[in-house]
Protein backbone atom coordinates (compact mmCIF):
# COMPACT_ATOMS: atom_id res chain seq x y z
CA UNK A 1 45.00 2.52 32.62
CA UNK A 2 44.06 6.02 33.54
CA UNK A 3 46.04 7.46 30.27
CA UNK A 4 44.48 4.86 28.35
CA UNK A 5 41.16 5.76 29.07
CA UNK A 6 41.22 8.93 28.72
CA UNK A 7 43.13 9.33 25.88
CA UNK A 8 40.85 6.81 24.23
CA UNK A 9 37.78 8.50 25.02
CA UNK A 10 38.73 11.83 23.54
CA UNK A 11 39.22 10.48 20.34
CA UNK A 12 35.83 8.37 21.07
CA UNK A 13 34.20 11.62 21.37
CA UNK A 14 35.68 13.17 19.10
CA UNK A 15 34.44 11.47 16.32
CA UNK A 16 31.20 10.83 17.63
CA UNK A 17 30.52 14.74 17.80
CA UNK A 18 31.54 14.57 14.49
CA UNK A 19 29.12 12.47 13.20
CA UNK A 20 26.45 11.41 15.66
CA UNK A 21 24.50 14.41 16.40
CA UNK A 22 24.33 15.25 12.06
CA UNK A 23 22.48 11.90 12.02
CA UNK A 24 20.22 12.84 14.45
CA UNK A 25 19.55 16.41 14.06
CA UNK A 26 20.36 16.42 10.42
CA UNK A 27 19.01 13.34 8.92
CA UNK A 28 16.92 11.50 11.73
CA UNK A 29 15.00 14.68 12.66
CA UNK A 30 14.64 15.69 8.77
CA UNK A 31 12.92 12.23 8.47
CA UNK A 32 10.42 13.14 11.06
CA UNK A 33 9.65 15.92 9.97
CA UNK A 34 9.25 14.70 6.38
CA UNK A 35 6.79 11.96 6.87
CA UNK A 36 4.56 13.03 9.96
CA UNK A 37 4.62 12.17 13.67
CA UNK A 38 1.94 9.42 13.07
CA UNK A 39 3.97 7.49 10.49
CA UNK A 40 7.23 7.74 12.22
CA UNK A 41 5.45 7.18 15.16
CA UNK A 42 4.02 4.36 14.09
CA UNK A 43 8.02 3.45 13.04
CA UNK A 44 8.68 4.11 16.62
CA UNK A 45 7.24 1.87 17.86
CA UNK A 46 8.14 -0.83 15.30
CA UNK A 47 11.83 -0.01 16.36
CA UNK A 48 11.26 -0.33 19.93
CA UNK A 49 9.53 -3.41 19.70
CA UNK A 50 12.41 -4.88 17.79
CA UNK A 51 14.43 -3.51 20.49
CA UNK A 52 12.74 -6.02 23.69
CA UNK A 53 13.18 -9.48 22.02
CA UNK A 54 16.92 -8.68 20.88
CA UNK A 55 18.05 -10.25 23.56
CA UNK A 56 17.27 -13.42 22.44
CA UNK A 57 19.98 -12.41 19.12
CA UNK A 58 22.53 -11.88 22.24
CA UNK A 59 21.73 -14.07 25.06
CA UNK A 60 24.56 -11.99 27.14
CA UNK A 61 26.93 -13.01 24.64
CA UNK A 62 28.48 -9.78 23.35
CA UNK A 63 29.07 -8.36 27.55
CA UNK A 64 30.19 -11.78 28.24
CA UNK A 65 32.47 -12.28 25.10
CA UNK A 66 33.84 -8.67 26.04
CA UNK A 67 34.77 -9.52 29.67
CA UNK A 68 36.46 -13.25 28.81
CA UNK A 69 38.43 -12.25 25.81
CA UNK A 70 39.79 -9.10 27.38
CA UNK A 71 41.13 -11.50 30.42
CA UNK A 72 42.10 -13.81 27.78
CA UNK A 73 43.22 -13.28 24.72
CA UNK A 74 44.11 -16.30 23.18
CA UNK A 75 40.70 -17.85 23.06
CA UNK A 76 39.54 -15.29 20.40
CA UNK A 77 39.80 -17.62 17.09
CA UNK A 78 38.35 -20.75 19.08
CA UNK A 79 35.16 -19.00 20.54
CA UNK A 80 34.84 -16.91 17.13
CA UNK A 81 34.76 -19.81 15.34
CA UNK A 82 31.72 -21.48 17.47
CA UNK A 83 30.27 -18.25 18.23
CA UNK A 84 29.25 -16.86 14.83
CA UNK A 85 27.22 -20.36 14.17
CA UNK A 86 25.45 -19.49 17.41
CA UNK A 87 24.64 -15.83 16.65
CA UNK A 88 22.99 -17.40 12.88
CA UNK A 89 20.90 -19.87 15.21
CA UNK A 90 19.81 -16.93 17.52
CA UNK A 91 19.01 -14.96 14.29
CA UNK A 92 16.30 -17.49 13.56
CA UNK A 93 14.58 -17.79 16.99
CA UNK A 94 14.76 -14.09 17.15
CA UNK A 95 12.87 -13.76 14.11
CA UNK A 96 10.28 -16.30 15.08
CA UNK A 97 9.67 -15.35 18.48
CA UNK A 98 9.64 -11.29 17.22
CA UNK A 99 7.16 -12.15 14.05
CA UNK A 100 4.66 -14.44 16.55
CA UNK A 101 4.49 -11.93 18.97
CA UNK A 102 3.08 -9.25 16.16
CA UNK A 103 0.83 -11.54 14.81
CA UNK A 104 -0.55 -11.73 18.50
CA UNK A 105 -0.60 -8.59 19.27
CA UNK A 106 -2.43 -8.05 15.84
CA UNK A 107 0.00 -5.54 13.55
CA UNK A 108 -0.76 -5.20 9.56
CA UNK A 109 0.44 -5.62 6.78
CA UNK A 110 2.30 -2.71 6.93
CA UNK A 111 3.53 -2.70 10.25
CA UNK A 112 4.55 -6.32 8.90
CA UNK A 113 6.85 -5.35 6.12
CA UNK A 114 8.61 -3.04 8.47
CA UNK A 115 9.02 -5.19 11.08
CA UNK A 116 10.80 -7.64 8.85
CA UNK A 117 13.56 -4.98 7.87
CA UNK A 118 13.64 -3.98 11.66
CA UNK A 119 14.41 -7.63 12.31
CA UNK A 120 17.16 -7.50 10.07
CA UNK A 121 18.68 -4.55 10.87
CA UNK A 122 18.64 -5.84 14.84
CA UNK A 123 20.32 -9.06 13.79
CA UNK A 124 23.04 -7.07 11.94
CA UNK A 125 23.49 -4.41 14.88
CA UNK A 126 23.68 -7.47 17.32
CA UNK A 127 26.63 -9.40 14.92
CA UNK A 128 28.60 -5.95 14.70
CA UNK A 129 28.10 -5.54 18.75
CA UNK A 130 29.85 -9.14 19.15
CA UNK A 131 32.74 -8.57 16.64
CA UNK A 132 33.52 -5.31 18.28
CA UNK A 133 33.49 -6.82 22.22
CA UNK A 134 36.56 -8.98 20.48
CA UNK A 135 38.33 -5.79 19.17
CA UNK A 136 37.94 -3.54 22.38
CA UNK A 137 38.90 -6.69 24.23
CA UNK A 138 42.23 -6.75 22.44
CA UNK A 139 42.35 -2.92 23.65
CA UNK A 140 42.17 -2.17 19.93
CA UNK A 141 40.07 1.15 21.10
CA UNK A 142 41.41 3.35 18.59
CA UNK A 143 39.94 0.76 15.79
CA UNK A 144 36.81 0.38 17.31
CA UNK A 145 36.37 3.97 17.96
CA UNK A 146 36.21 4.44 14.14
CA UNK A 147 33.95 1.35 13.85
CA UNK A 148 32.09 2.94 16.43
CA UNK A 149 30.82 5.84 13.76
CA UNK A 150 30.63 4.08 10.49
CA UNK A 151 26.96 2.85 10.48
CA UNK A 152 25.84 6.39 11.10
CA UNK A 153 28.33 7.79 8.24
CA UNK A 154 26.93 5.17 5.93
CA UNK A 155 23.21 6.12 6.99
CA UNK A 156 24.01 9.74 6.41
CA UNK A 157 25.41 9.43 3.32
CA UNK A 158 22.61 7.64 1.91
CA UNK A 159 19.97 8.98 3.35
CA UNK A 160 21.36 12.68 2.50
CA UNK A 161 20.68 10.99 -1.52
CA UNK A 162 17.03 10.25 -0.63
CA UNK A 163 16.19 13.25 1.13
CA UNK A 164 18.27 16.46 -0.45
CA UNK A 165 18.80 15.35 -4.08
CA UNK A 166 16.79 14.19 -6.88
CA UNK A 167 19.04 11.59 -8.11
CA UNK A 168 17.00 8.72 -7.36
CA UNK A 169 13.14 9.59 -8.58
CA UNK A 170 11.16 8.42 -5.55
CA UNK A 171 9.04 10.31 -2.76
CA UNK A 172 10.55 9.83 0.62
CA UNK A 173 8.68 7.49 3.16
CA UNK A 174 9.64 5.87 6.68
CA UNK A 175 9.76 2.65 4.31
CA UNK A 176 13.27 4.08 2.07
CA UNK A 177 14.39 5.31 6.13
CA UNK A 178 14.74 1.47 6.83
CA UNK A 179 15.77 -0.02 3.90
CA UNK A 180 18.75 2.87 4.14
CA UNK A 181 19.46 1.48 7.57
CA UNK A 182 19.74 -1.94 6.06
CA UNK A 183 22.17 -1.15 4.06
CA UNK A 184 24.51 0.93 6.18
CA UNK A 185 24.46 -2.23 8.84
CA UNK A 186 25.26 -4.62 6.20
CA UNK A 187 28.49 -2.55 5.00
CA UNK A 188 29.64 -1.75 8.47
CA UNK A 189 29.51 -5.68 9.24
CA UNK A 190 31.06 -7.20 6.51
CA UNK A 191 34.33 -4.57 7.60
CA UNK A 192 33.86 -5.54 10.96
CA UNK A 193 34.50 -8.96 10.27
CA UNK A 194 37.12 -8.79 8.02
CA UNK A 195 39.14 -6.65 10.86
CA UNK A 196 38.39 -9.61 12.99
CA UNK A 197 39.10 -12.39 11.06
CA UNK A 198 42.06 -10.45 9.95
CA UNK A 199 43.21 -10.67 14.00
CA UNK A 200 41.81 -14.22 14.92
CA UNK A 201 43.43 -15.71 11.71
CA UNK A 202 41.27 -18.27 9.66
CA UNK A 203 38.12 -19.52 11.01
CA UNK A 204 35.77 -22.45 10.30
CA UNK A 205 32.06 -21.96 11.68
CA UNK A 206 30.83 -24.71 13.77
CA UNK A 207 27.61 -25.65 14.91
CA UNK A 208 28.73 -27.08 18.16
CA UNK A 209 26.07 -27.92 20.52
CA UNK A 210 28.05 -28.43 23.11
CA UNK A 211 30.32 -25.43 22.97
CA UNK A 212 26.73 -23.79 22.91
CA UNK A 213 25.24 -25.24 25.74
CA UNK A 214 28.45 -24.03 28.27
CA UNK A 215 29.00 -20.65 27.01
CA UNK A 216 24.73 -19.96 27.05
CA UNK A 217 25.37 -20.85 30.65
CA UNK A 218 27.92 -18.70 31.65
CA UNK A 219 26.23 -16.14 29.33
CA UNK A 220 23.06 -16.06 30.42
CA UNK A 221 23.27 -14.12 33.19
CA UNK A 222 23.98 -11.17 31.53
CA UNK A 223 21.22 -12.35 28.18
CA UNK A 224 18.94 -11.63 31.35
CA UNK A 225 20.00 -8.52 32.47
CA UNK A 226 20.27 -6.90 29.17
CA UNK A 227 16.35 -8.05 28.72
CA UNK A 228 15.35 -6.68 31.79
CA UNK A 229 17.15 -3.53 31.12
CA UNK A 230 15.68 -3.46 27.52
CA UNK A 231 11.90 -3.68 29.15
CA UNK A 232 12.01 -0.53 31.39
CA UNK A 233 14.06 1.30 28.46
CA UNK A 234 12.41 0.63 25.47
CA UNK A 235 8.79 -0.56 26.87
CA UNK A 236 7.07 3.33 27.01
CA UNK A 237 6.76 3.86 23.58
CA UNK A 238 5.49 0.19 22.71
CA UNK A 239 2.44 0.51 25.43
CA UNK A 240 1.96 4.31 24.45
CA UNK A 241 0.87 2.64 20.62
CA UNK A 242 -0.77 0.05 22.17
CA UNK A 243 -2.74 1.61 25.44
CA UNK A 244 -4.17 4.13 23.44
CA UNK A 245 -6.78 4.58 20.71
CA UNK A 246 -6.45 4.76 17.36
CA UNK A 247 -4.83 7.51 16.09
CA UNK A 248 -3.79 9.01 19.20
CA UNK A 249 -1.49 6.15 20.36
CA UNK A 250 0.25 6.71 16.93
CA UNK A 251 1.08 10.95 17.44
CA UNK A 252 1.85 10.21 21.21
CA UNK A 253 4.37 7.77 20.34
CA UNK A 254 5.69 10.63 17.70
CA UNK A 255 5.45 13.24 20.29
CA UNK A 256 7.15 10.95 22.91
CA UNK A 257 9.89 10.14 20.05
CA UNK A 258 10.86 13.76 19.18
CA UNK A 259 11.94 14.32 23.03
CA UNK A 260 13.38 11.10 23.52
CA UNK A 261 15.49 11.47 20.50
CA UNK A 262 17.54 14.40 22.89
CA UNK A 263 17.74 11.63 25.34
CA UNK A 264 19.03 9.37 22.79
CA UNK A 265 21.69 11.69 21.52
CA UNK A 266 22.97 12.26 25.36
CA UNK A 267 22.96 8.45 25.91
CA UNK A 268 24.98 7.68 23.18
CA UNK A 269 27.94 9.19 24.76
CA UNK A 270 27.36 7.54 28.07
CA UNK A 271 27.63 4.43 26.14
CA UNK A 272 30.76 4.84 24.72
CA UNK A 273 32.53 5.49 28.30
CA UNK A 274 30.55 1.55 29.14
CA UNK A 275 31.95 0.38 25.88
CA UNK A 276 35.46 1.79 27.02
CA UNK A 277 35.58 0.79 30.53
CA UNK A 278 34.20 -2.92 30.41
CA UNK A 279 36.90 -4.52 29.01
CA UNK A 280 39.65 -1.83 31.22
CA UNK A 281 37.37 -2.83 34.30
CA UNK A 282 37.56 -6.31 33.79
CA UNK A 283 41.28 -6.70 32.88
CA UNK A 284 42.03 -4.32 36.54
CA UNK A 285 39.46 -6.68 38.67
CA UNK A 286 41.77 -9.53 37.21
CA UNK A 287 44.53 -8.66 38.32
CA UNK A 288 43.79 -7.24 41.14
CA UNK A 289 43.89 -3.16 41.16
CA UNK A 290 42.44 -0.94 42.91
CA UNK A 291 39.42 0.57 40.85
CA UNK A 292 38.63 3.54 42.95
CA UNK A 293 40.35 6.69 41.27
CA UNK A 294 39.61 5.50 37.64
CA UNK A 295 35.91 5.26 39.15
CA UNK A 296 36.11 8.26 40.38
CA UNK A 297 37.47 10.23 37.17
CA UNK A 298 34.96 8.39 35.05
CA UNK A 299 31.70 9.24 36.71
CA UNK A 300 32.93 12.91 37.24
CA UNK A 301 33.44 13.11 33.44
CA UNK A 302 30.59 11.67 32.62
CA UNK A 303 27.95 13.19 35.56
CA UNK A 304 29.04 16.82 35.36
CA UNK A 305 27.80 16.59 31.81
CA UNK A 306 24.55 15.02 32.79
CA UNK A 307 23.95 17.59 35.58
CA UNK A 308 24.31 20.32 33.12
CA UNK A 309 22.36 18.61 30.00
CA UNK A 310 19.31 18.00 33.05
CA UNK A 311 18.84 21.53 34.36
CA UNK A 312 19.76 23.18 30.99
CA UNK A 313 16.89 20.92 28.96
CA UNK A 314 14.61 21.72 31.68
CA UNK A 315 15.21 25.64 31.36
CA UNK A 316 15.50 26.04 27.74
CA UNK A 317 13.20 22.87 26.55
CA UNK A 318 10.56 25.12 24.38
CA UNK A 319 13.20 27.20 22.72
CA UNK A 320 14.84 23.72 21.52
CA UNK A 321 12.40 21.55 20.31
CA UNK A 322 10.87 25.04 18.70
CA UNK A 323 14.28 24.94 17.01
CA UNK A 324 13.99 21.61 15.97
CA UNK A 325 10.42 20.47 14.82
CA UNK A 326 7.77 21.91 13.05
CA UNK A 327 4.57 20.30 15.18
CA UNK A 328 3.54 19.29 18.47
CA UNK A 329 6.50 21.32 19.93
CA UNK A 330 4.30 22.76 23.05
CA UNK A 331 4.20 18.76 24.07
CA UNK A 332 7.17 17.50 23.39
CA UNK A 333 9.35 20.17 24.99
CA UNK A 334 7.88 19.52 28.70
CA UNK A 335 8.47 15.68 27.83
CA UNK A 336 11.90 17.17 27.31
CA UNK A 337 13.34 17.94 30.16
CA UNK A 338 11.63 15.24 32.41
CA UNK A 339 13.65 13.00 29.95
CA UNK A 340 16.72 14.45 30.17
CA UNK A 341 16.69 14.58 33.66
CA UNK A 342 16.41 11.04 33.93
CA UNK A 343 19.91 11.03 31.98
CA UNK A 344 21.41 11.54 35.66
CA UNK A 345 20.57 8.14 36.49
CA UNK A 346 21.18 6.87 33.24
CA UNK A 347 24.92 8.43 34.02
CA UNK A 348 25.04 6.10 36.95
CA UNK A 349 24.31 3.07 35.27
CA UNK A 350 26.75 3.60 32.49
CA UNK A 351 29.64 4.36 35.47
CA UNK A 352 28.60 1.42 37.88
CA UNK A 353 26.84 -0.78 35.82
CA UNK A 354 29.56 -1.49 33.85
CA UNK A 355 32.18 -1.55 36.87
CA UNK A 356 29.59 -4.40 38.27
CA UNK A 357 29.45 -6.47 35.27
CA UNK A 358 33.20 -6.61 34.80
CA UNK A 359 32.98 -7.77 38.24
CA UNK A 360 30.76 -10.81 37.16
CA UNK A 361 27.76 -9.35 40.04
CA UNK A 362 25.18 -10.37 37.95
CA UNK A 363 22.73 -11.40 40.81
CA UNK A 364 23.10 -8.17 42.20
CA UNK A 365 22.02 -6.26 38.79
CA UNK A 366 19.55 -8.83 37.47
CA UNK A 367 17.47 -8.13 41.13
CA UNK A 368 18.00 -4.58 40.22
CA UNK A 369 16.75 -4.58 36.80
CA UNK A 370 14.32 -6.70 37.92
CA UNK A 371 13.01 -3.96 39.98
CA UNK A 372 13.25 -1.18 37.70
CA UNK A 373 11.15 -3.32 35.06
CA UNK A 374 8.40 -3.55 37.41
CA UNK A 375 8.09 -0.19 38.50
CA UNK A 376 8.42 0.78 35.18
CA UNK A 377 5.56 -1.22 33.70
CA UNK A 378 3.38 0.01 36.87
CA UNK A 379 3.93 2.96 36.13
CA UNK A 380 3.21 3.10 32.60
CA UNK A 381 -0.22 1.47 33.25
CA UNK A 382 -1.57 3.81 35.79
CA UNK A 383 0.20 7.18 33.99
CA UNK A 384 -0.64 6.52 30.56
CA UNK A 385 -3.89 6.82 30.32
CA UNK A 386 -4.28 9.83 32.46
CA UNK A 387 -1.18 11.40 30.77
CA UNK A 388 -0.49 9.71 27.74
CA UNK A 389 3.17 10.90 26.74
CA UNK A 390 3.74 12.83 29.56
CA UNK A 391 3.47 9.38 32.28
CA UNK A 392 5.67 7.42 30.01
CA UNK A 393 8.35 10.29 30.55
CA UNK A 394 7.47 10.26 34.29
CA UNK A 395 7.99 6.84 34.08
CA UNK A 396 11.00 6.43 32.61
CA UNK A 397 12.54 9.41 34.92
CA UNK A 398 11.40 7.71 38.19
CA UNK A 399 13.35 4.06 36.92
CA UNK A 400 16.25 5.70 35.51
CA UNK A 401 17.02 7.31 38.94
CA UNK A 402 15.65 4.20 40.99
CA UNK A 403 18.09 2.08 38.82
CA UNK A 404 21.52 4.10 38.69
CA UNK A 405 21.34 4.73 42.38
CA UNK A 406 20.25 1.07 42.97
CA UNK A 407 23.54 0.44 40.90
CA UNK A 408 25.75 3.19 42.69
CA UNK A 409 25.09 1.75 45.87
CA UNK A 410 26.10 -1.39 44.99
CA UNK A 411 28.74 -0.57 43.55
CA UNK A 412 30.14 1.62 46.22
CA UNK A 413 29.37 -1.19 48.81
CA UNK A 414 30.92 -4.49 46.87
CA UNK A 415 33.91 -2.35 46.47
CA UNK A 416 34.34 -0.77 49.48
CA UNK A 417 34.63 2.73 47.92
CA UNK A 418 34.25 5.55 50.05
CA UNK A 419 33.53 9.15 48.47
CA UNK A 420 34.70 12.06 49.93
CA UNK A 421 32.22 13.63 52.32
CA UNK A 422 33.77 17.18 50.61
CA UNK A 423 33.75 15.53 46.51
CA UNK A 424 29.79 14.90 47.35
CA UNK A 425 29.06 18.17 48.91
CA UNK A 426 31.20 20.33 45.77
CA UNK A 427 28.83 18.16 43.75
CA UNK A 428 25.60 19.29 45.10
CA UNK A 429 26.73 23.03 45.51
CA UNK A 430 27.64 22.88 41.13
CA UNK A 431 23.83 21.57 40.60
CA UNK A 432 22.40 24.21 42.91
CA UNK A 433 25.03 26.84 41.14
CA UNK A 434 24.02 25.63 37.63
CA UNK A 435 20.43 26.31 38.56
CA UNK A 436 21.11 29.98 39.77
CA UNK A 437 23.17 30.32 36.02
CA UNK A 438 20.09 29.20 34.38
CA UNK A 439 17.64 31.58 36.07
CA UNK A 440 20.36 34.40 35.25
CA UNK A 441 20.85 33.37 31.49
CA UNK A 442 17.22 33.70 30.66
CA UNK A 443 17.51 37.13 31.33
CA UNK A 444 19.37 37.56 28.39
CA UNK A 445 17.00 38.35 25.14
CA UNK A 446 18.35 36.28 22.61
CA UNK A 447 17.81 32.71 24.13
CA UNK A 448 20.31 31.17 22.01
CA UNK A 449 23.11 33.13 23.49
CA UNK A 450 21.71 32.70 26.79
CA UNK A 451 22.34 29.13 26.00
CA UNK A 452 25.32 29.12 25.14
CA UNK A 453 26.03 31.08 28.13
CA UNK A 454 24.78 28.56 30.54
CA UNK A 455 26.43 25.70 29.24
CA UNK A 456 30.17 27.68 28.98
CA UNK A 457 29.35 29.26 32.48
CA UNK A 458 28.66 25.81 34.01
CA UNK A 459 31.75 24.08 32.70
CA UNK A 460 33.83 27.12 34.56
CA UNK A 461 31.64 26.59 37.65
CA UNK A 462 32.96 22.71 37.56
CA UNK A 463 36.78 23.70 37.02
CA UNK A 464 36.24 26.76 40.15
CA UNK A 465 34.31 24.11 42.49
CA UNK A 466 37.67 21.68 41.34
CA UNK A 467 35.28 18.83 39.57
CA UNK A 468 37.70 19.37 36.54
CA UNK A 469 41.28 19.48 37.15
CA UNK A 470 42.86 20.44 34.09
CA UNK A 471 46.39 19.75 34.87
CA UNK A 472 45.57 16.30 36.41
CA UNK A 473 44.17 15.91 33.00
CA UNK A 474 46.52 17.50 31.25
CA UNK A 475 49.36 14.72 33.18
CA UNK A 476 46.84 11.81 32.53
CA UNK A 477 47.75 12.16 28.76
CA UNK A 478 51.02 13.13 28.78
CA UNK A 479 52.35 10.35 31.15
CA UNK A 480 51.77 6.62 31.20
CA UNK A 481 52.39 6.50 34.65
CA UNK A 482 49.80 9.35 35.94
């Protein structure tokens, strides 16, 4: 299992280096910085709202799909065939529910039309989500690794047209960035299906109530934890628009955006080691193995990172987002690194969230989330109108690390894993040893190199203090039975 995942995740990486951070810093960013912060602002927020009701296209489904079908296989065609009737149902209350709430909350015309496209594009993010928790439950990683990227190659391909080349005669808006995202999500779904209905074999889709009514259920446990989840992570930028005045709620949101963007980009990769380990979790828990080393080598590959991205974003956050946009820099860049330090807890969750939920410990992580939604919300009230960006990234820091060491303590305890006394004190010494780098690296004139410097320097300083053990690594790969 260990050789699977690791061998799994390089190529998972691999190809979302390739194309992930071009979307974002090549197209996404361009977009910003073609249309305004208030009007993608303004999209922002859109998006994020779009984001909290998606659970109701879900309803735990996808997690809960993931986990069943990777412990058994051979229910794949039956539960596909009931399923996608269910996900068309959830489309329309989804829709409903989403479009009600804007009336209430009183959004235009405008901020109608988008919405509408948003709602699409959520619907056909949520169907591709459920078709791929069947293929990385057959342990077809390698498949939906390449799934994995195909929206965003789609988007930049497109949206590369619109914005570099005068083949189509239009002026770029935030309106042609969404209809471009329709149209990537639509492609990537109809292949999606077809490599699952090429597995499952013929399907008929059913509308069977009561099919419905025992997998929502079983389901719903985890339909509530991804909503509660959704809340604290998605919730600043939708009471940043709304708290404040007109048109400062607008550029906050657009200030707030270009620095959680970073954060974005970071999280991405986090989510493909969840998206990897669920179903290998899951499938160990079953039959009955002990989970503690690929634990272990999991959250080292995955925090070591995070320590580094934290401290380096908080050291070097005006020379990026200098690098990157054209306005409001001197904001967004302190937003920055209070952001990406956050991504430590964030590191957590993806580790021992996932390792829970395989488990089926949904109690445990709805209470949790629970918690982290209400501090978060709290928080947001009483910091945003004293700080306006700046207390929605204080926030969101103080519930990402609230909730991933909620979740590593539970994890550690259910389990009965017990971490090395000397693995937690090598840990501490490499963040207090990546700090001292920093300090030295802006000594150097050219900040880029210095950099550059501090991120090679602190990958050395994990393989001296023996976080990164190359030839365990190295023997991983090579051999099945490492």
């Amino acid at each position: 299992m260990k050789r699977k995942f690791v061998t799994n995740l390089i190529l998972l990486l691999f190809l979302n280096l390739l194309i992930k951070p071009f979307w974002l810093f090549g197209i996404d960013r361009t977009v910003q910085n073609t249309v305004g912060d208030e009007s993608f602002g303004m999209y922002f927020a859109l998006f994020n709202f779009s984001m909290l009701l998606n659970i109701l296209l879900d309803v735990g489904i996808t997690n809960y799909n993931n986990r069943n079908i990777a412990q058994h296989n051979f229910l794949l065609s039956k539960h596909l065939s009931n399923i996608v009737g269910l996900k068309f149902m959830l489309a329309i209350v989804y829709a409903v529910f989403s479009l009600s709430i804007a009336a209430i909350i009183g959004y235009n015309n405008v901020q109608f039309h988008l919405l509408f496209f948003l709602i699409l594009n959520q619907f056909l993010i949520s169907f591709t989500l459920y078709l791929r928790s069947n293929i990385s439950a057959l342990h077809l990683f390698r498949t939906d690794s390449i799934i994995s990227v195909l929206d965003r190659s789609f988007m930049i391909i497109i949206c590369s047209v619109l914005l570099f080349t005068n083949i189509l005669p239009i002026q770029f808006t935030i309106e042609w960035f969404i209809y471009a995202q329709t149209i990537a999500y639509a492609l990537t779904t109809l292949i999606t299906f077809a490599i699952v209905l090429k597995k499952s074999g013929k399907i008929e889709v059913r509308f069977n109530f009561t099919f419905f009514g025992v997998f929502l259920r079983k389901s719903y446990p985890y339909a509530l934890l991804i909503l509660l989840m959704s809340f604290y992570n998605r919730i600043d930028s939708v009471m940043l628009e709304r708290l404040l005045p007109h048109p400062i709620g607008k550029q906050q949101a657009g200030i707030y955006a270009q620095a959680f963007r970073l954060l974005d980009a970071v999280s991405m990769f986090g989510l493909l080691f969840a998206g990897l380990l669920l179903p290998i979790f899951a499938k160990m828990i079953k039959q009955k193995e002990h989970v503690g080393q690929i634990v272990k080598l999991s959250f080292t590959l995955l925090i070591i990172p995070a320590i580094i991205i934290a401290i380096s974003s908080i050291f070097y956050n005006m020379e990026i987002m200098g690098a990157l946009y054209t306005s409001n820099t001197e904001h967004s860049s302190g937003i920055l690194g209070i952001l990406m330090t956050g991504f430590i807890g964030i590191a957590c969750t993806y580790i021992f969230g996932t390792l829970l939920t395989a488990n089926g410990s949904m109690k445990q992580l709805n209470m949790m989330a629970f918690g982290g939604m209400v501090l978060n919300v709290v928080l947001n009230l009483f910091l945003i109108p004293r700080f306006m960006a700046f207390g929605s990234a204080y926030a969101s820091l103080s519930t990402q690390l609230f909730t991933g060491f909620a979740q590593l303590a539970l994890a550690l305890y259910i389990f009965n894993i017990k971490p090395q006394i000397s693995y937690i004190a090598r840990l501490a010494l490499f963040a207090g040893a990546v700090v001292v780098l920093g300090l030295l690296s802006k000594q150097i004139g050219q900040w880029f190199y210095g950099y550059l410097i501090m991120l090679a320097g602190a990958v050395i300083l994990a393989i001296l203090f023996r976080l990164f053990n190359l030839k365990d690594l190295y023997q991983i790969i090579r051999y099945e039975q490492a």
